[in-house]
C-alpha atoms as a PDB file:
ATOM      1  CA  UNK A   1     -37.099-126.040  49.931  1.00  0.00           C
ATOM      2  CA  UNK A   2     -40.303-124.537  50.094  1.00  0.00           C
ATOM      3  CA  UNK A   3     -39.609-121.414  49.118  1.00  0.00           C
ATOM      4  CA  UNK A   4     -38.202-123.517  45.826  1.00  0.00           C
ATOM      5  CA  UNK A   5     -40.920-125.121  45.360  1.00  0.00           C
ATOM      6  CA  UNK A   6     -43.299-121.753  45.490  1.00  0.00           C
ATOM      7  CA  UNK A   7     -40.662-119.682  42.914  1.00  0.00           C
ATOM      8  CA  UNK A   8     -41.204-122.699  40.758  1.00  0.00           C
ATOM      9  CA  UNK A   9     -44.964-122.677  40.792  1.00  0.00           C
ATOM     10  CA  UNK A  10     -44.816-118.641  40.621  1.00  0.00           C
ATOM     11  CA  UNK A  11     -42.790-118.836  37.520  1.00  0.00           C
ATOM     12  CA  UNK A  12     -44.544-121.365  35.336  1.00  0.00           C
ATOM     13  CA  UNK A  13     -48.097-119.712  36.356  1.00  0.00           C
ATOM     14  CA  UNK A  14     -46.859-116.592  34.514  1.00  0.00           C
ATOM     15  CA  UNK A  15     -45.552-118.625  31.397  1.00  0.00           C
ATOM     16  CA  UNK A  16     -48.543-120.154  31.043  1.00  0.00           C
ATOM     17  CA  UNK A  17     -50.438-117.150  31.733  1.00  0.00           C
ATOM     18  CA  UNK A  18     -48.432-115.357  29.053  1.00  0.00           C
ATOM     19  CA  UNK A  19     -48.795-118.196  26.622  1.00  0.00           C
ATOM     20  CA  UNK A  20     -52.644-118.751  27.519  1.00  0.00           C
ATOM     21  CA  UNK A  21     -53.935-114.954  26.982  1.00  0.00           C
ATOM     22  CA  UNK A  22     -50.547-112.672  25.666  1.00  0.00           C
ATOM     23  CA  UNK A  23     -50.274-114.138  22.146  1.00  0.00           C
ATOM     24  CA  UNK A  24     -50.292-112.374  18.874  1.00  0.00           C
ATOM     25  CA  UNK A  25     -50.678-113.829  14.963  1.00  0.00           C
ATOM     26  CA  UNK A  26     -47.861-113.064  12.711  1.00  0.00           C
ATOM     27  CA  UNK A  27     -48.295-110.757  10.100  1.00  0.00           C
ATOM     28  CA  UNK A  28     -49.688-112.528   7.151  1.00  0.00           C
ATOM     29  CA  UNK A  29     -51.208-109.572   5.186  1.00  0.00           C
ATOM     30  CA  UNK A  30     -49.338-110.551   2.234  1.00  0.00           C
ATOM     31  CA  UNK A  31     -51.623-113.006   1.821  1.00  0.00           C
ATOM     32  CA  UNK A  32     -54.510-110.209   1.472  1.00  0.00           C
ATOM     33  CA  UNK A  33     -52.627-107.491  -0.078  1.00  0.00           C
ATOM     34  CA  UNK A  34     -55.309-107.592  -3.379  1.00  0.00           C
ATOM     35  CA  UNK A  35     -58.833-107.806  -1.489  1.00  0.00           C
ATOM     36  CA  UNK A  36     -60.273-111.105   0.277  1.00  0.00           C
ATOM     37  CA  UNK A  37     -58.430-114.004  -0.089  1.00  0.00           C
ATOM     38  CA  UNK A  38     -60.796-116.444  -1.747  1.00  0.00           C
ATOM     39  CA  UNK A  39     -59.634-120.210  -2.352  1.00  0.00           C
ATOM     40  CA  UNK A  40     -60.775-123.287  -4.424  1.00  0.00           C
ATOM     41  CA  UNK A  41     -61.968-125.617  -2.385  1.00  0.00           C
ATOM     42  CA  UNK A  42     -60.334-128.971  -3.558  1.00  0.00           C
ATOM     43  CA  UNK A  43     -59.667-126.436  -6.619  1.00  0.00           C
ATOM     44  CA  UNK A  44     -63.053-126.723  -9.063  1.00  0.00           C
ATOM     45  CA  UNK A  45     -64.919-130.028  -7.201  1.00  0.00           C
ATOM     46  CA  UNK A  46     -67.972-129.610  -9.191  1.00  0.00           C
ATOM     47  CA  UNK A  47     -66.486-129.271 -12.397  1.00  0.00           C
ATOM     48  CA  UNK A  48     -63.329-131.994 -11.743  1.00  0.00           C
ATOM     49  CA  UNK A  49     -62.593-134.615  -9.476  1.00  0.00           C
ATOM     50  CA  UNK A  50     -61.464-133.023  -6.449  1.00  0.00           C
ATOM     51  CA  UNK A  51     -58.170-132.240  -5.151  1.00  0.00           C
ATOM     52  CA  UNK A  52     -56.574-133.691  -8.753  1.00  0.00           C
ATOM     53  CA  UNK A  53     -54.550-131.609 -10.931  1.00  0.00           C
ATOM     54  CA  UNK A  54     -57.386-131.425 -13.056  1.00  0.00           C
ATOM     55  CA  UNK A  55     -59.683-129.739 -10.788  1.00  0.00           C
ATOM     56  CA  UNK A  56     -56.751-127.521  -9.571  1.00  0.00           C
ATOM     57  CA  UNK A  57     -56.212-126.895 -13.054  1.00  0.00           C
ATOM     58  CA  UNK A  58     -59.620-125.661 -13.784  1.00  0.00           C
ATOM     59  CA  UNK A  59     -60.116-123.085 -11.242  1.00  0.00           C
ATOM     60  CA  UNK A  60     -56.743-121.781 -11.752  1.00  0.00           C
ATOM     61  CA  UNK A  61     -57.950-121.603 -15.348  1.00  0.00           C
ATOM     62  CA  UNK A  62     -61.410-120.057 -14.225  1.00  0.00           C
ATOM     63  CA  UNK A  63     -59.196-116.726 -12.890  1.00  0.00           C
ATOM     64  CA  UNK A  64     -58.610-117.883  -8.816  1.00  0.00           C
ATOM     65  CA  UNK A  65     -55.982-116.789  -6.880  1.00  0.00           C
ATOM     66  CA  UNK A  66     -55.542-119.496  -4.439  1.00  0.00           C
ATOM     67  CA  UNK A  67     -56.824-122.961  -3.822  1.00  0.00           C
ATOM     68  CA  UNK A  68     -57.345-125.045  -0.976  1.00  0.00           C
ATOM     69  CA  UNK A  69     -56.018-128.844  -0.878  1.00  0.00           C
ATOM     70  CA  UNK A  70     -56.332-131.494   1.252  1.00  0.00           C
ATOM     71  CA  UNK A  71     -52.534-133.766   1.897  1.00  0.00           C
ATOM     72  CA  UNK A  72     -51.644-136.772   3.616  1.00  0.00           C
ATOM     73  CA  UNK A  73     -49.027-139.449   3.536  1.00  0.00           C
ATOM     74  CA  UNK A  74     -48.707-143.167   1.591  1.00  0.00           C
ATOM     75  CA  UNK A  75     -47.333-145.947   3.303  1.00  0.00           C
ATOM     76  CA  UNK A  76     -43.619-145.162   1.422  1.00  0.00           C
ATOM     77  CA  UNK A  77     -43.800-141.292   2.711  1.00  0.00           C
ATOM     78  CA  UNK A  78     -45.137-140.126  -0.069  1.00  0.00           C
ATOM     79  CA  UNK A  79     -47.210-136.484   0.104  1.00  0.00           C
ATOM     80  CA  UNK A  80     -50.665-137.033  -1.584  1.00  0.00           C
ATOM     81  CA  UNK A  81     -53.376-134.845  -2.224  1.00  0.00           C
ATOM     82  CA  UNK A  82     -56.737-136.405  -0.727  1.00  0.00           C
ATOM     83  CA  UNK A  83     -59.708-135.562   1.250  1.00  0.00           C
ATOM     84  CA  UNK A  84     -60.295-139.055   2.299  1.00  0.00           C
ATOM     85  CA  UNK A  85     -58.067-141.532   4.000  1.00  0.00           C
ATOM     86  CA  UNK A  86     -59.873-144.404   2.769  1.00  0.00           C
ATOM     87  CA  UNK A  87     -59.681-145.198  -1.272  1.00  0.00           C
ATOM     88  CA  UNK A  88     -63.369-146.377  -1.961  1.00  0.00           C
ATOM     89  CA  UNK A  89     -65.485-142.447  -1.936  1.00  0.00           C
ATOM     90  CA  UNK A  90     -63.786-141.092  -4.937  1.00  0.00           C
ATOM     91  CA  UNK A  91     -61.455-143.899  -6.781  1.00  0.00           C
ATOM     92  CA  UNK A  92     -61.919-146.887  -8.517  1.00  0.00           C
ATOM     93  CA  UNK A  93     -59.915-148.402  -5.513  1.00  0.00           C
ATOM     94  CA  UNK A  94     -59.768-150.238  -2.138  1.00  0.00           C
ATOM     95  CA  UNK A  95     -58.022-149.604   1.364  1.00  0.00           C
ATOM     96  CA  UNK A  96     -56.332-146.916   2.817  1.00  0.00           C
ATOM     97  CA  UNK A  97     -54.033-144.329   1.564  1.00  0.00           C
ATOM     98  CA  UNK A  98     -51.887-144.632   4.920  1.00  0.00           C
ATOM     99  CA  UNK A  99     -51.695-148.325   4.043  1.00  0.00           C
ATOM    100  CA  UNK A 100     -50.781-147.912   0.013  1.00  0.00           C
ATOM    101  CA  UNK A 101     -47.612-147.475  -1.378  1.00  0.00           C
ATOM    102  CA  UNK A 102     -47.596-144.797  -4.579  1.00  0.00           C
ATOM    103  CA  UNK A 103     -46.674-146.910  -7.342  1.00  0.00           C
ATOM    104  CA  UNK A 104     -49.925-148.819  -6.069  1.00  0.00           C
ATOM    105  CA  UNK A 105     -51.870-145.422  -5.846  1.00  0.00           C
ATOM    106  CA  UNK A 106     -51.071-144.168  -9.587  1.00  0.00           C
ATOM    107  CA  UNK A 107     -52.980-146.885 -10.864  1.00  0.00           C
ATOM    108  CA  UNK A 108     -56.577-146.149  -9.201  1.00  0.00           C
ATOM    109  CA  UNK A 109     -58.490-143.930 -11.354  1.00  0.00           C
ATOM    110  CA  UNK A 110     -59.415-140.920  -8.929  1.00  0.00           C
ATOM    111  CA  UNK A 111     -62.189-139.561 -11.938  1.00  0.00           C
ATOM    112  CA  UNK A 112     -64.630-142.193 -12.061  1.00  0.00           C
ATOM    113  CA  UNK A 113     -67.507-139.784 -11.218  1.00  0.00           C
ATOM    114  CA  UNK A 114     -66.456-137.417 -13.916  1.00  0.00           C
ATOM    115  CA  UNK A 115     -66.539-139.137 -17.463  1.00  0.00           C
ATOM    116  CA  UNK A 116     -64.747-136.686 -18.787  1.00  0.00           C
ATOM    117  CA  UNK A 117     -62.093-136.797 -16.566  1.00  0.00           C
ATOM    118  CA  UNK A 118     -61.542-140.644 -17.141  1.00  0.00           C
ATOM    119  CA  UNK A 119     -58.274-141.734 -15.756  1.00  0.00           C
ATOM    120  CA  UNK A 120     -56.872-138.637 -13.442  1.00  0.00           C
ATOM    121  CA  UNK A 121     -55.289-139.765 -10.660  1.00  0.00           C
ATOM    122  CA  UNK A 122     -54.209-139.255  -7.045  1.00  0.00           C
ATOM    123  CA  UNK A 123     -51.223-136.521  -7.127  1.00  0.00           C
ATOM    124  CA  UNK A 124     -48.702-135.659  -5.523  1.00  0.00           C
ATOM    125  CA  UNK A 125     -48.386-132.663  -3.456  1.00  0.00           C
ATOM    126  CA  UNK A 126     -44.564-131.867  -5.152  1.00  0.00           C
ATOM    127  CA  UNK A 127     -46.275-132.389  -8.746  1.00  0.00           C
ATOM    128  CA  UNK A 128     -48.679-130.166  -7.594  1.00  0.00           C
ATOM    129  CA  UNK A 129     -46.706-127.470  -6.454  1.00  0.00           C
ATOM    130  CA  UNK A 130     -44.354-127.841 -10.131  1.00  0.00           C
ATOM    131  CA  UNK A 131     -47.347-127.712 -12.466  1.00  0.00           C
ATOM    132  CA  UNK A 132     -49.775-124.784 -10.921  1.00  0.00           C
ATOM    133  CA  UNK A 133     -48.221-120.851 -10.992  1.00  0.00           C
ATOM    134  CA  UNK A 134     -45.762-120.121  -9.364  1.00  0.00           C
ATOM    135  CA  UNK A 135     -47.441-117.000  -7.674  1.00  0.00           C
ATOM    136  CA  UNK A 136     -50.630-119.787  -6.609  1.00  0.00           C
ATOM    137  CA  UNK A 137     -51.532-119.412  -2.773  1.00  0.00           C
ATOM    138  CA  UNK A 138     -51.671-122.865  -1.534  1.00  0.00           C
ATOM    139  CA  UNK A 139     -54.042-123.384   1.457  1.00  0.00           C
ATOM    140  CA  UNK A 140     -52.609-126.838   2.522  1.00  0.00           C
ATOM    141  CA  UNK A 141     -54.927-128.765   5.021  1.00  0.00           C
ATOM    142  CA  UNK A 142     -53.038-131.799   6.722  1.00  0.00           C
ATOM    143  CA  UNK A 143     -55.196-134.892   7.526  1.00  0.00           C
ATOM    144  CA  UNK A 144     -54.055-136.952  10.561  1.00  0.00           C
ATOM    145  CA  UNK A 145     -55.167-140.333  12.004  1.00  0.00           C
ATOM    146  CA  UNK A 146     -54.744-139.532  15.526  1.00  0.00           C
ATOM    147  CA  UNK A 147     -54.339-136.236  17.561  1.00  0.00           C
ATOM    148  CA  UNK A 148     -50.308-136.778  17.534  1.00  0.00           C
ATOM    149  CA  UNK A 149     -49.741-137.659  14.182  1.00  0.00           C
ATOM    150  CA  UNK A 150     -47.300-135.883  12.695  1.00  0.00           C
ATOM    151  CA  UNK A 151     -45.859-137.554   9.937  1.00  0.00           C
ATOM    152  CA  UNK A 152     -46.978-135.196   7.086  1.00  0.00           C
ATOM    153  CA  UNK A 153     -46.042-132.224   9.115  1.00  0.00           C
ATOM    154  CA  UNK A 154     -42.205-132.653   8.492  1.00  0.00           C
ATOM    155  CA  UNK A 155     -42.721-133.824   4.737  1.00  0.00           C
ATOM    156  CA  UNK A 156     -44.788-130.774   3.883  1.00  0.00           C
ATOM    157  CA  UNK A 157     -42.649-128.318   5.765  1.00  0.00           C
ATOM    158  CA  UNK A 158     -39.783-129.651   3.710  1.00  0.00           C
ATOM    159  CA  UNK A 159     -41.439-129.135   0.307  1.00  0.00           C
ATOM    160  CA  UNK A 160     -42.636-125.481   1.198  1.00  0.00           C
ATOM    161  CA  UNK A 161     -38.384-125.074   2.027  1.00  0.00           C
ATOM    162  CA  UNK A 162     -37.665-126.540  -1.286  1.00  0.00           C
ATOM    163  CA  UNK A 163     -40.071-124.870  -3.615  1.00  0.00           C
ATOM    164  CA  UNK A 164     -39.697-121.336  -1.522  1.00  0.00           C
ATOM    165  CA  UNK A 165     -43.239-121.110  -1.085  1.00  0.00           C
ATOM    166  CA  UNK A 166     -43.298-119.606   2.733  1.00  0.00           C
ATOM    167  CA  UNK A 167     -45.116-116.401   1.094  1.00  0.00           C
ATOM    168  CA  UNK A 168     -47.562-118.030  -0.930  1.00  0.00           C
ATOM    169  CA  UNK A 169     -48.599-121.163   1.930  1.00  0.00           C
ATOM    170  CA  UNK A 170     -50.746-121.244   4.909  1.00  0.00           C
ATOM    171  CA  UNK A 171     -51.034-124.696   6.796  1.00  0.00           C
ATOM    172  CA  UNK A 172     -54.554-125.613   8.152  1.00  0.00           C
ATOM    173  CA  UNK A 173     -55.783-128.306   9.997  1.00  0.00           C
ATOM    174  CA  UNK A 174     -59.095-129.832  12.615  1.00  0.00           C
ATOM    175  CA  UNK A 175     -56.107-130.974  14.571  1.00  0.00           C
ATOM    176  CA  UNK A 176     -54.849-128.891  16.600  1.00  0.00           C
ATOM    177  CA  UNK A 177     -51.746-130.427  17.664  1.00  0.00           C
ATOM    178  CA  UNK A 178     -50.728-130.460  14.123  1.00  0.00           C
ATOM    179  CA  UNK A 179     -50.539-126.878  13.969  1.00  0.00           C
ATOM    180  CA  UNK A 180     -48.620-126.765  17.262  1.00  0.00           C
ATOM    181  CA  UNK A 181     -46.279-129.044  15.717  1.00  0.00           C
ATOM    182  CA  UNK A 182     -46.099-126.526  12.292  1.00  0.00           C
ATOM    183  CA  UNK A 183     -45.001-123.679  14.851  1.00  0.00           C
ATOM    184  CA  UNK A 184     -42.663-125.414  16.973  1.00  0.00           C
ATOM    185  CA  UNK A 185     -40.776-126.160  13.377  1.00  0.00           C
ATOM    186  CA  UNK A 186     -41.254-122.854  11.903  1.00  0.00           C
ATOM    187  CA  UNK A 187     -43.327-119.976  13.899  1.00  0.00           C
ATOM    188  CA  UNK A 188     -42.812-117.837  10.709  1.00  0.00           C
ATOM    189  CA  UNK A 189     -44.909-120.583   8.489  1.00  0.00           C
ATOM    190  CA  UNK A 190     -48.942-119.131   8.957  1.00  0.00           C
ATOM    191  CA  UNK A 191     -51.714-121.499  10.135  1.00  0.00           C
ATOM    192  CA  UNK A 192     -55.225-121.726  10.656  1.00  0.00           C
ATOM    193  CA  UNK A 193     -57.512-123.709  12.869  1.00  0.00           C
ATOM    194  CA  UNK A 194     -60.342-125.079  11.061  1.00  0.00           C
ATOM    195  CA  UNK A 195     -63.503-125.013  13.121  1.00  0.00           C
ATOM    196  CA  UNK A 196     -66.161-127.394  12.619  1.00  0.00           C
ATOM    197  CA  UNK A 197     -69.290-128.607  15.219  1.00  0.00           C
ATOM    198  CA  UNK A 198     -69.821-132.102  13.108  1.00  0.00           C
ATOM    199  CA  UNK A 199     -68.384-135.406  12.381  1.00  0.00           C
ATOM    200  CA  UNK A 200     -65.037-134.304  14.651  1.00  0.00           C
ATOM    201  CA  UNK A 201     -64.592-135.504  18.330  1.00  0.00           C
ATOM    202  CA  UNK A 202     -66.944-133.614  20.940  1.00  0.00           C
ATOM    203  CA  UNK A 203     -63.344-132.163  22.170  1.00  0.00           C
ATOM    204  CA  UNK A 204     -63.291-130.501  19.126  1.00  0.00           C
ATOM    205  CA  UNK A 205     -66.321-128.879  18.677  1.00  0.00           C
ATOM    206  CA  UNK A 206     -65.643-125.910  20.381  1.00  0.00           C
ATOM    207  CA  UNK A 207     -62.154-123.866  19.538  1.00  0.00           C
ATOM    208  CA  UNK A 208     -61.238-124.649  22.718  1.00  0.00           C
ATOM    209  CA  UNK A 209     -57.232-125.032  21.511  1.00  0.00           C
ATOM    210  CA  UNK A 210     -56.975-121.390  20.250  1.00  0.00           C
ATOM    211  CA  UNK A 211     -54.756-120.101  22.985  1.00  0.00           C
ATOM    212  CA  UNK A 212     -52.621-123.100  23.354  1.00  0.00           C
ATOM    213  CA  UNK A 213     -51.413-124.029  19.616  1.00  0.00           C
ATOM    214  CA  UNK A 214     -51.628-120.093  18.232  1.00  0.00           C
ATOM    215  CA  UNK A 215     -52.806-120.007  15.248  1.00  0.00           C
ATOM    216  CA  UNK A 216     -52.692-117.071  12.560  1.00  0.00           C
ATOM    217  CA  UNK A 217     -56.621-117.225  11.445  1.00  0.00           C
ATOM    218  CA  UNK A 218     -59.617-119.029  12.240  1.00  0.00           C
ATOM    219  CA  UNK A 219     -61.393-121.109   9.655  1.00  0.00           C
ATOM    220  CA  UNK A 220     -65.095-121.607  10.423  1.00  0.00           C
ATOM    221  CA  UNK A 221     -67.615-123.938   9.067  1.00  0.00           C
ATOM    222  CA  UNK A 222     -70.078-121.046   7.699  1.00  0.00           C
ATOM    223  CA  UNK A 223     -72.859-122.398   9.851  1.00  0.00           C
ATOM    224  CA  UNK A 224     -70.702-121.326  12.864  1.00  0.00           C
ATOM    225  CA  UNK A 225     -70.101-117.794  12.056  1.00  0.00           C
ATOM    226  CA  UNK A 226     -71.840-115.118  13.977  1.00  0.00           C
ATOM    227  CA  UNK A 227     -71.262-112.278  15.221  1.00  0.00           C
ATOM    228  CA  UNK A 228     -69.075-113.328  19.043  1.00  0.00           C
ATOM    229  CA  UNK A 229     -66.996-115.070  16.719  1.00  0.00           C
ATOM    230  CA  UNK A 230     -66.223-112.288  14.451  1.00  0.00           C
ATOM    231  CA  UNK A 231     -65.522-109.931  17.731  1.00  0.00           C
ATOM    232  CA  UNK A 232     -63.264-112.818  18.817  1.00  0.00           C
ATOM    233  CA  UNK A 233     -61.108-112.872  15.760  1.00  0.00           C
ATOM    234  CA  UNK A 234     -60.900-108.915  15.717  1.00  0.00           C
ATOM    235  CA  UNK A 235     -59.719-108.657  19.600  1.00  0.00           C
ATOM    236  CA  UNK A 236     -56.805-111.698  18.655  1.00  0.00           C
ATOM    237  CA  UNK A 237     -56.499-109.384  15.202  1.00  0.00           C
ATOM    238  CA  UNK A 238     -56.839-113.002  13.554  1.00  0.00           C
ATOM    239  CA  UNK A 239     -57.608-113.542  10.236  1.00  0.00           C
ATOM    240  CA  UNK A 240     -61.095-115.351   9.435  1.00  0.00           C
ATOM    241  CA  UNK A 241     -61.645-117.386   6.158  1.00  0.00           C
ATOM    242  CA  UNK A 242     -65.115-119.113   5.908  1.00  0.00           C
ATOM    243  CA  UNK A 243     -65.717-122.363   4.770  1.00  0.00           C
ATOM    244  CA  UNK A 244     -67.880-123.950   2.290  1.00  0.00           C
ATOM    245  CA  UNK A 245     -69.757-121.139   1.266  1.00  0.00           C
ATOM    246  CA  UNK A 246     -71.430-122.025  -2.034  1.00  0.00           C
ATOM    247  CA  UNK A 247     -73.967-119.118  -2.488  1.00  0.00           C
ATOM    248  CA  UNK A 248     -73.607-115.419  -3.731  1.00  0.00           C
ATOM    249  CA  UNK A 249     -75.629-113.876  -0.941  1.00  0.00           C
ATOM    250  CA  UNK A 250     -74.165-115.646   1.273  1.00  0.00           C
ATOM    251  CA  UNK A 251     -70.765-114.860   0.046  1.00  0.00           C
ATOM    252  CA  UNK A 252     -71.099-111.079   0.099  1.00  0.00           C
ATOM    253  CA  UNK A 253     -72.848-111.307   4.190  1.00  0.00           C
ATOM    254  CA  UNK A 254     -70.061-112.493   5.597  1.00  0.00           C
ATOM    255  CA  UNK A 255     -67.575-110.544   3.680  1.00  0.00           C
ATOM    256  CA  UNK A 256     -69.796-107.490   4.939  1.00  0.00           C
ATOM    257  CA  UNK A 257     -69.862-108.777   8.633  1.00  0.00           C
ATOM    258  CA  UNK A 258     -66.105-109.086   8.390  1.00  0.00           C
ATOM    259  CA  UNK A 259     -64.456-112.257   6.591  1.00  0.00           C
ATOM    260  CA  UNK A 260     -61.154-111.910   5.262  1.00  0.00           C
ATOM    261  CA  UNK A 261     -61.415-115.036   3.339  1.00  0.00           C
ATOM    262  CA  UNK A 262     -64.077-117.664   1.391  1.00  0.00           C
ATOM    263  CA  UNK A 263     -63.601-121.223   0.695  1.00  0.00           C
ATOM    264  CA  UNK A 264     -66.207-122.110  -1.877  1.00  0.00           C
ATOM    265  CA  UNK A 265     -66.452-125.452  -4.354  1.00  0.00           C
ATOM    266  CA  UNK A 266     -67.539-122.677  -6.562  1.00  0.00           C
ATOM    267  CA  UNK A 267     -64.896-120.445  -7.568  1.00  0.00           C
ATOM    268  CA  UNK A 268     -65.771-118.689 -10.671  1.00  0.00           C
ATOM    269  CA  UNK A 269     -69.105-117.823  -8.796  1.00  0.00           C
ATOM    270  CA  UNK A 270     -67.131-116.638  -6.208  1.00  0.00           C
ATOM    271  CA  UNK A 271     -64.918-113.979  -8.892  1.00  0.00           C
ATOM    272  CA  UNK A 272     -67.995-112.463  -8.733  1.00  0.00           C
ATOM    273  CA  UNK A 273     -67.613-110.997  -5.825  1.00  0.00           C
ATOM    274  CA  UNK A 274     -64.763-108.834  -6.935  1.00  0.00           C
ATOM    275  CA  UNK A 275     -60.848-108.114  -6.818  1.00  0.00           C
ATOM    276  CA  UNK A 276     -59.036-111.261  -4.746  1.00  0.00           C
ATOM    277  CA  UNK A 277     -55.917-111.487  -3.203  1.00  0.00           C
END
């Protein structure tokens, strides 16, 4: 029995060494094949109200390559495309997404900080998907209300099967257990672990979950980059993309120390920088 018991413990101390410290990324140059890959962040949130087809709109219009949007669910199921999980910071309305059916939802006024855009509205991620081009890189991030909520996971994965986008789509997320989730649906499906030190739980504020969930590429709050973390990323042969970076110079330093990728609320001042993916 003891000699069971030992085996056992031998065996699942070299799984979880493999799985802890012998892990690769897929391949996901595709996604780079043109230069860095440099994303909308929200699409054009200066210029439109952000994450509306509007402001996707615009910086598809402005020449970029690939935009970054922010999903979660309604209470029918529905995919939405929102930054916030609560209704009052940018819409004329009140509550929770989580808590509104859609009908409800396409009647709040998502543009009431930009006069111009009076009466855009909270989309979905499918009428997304239909109206952009069809060669668009999507950078999806999915919001979650607790570490094991997964119930945009399966909705999303299902809309990236139905519109064929698996070469064109990265999933990223603060949770980790989301992207876990991603992988143990589809390993082939790319993801990246967004990295941030503030307003996320102190667990969180260190990439201490890189080793268990996998992920493809990093995604750093800018502030965070430096150089350990670069060296990191090259040893896993991950993938970095830097977020919000809204400033040429700073732009073109981290590109120079080694980013693969910018998220910027400022994507025709990021064309600047040259050829994109």
């Amino acid at each position: 029995m003891l000699e069971i018991i030992i085996l056992t413990l031998l065996i699942f101390t070299i799984f979880l060494i493999r799985h802890l410290f012998f892990w690769s990324p897929i391949n996901i140059d595709h996604l780079y094949s043109n230069g860095p890959l440099l994303m909308g962040h929200r699409g054009s949130p200066i210029e439109a109200p952000e994450n509306t087809l509007e402001s996707f709109r615009t910086a598809v219009d402005q020449g970029i390559k690939a935009i970054e949007l922010d999903v979660m669910s309604t209470a029918d199921g529905i995919v939405v495309c929102s930054h916030n999980h609560d209704l009052e910071r940018e819409t004329n309305g009140m509550g929770y997404i989580h808590k509104t059916c859609y009908e409800n939802l396409k009647t709040i006024d998502a543009g009431v900080k930009f006069p111009a855009f009076e009466c855009c509205h909270i989309p979905k991620l499918k009428d997304i998907i239909l109206a952009l081009p069809n060669d668009l890189i999507f950078n999806i991030e999915i919001k979650s209300l607790s570490l094991f909520d997964f119930h945009t996971v399966g909705r999303v994965l299902n809309l990236i099967a139905e519109y064929d986008l698996y070469k064109r789509v990265l999933i990223s997320s603060f949770n980790p257990m989301v992207l876990w989730k991603v992988k143990r649906f589809n390993k082939t499906i790319p993801t990246a672990y967004l990295w941030s030190d503030e307003n996320v739980p102190i667990i969180l504020k260190k990439p201490r979950f890189i080793n268990l969930v996998h992920p493809d590429m990093l995604h750093p709050s800018a502030h965070l980059v430096e150089k350990r973390v670069f060296l990191f990323a090259q040893r896993k042969k991950m993938k970095i993309n830097v977020w919000t970076v809204n400033n040429l110079p700073a732009m073109e330093w981290l590109l120079q120390q080694g980013a693969d990728g910018l998220i910027s609320d400022f994507p025709k001042l990021m064309l600047r920088i040259g050829p994109q993916s």
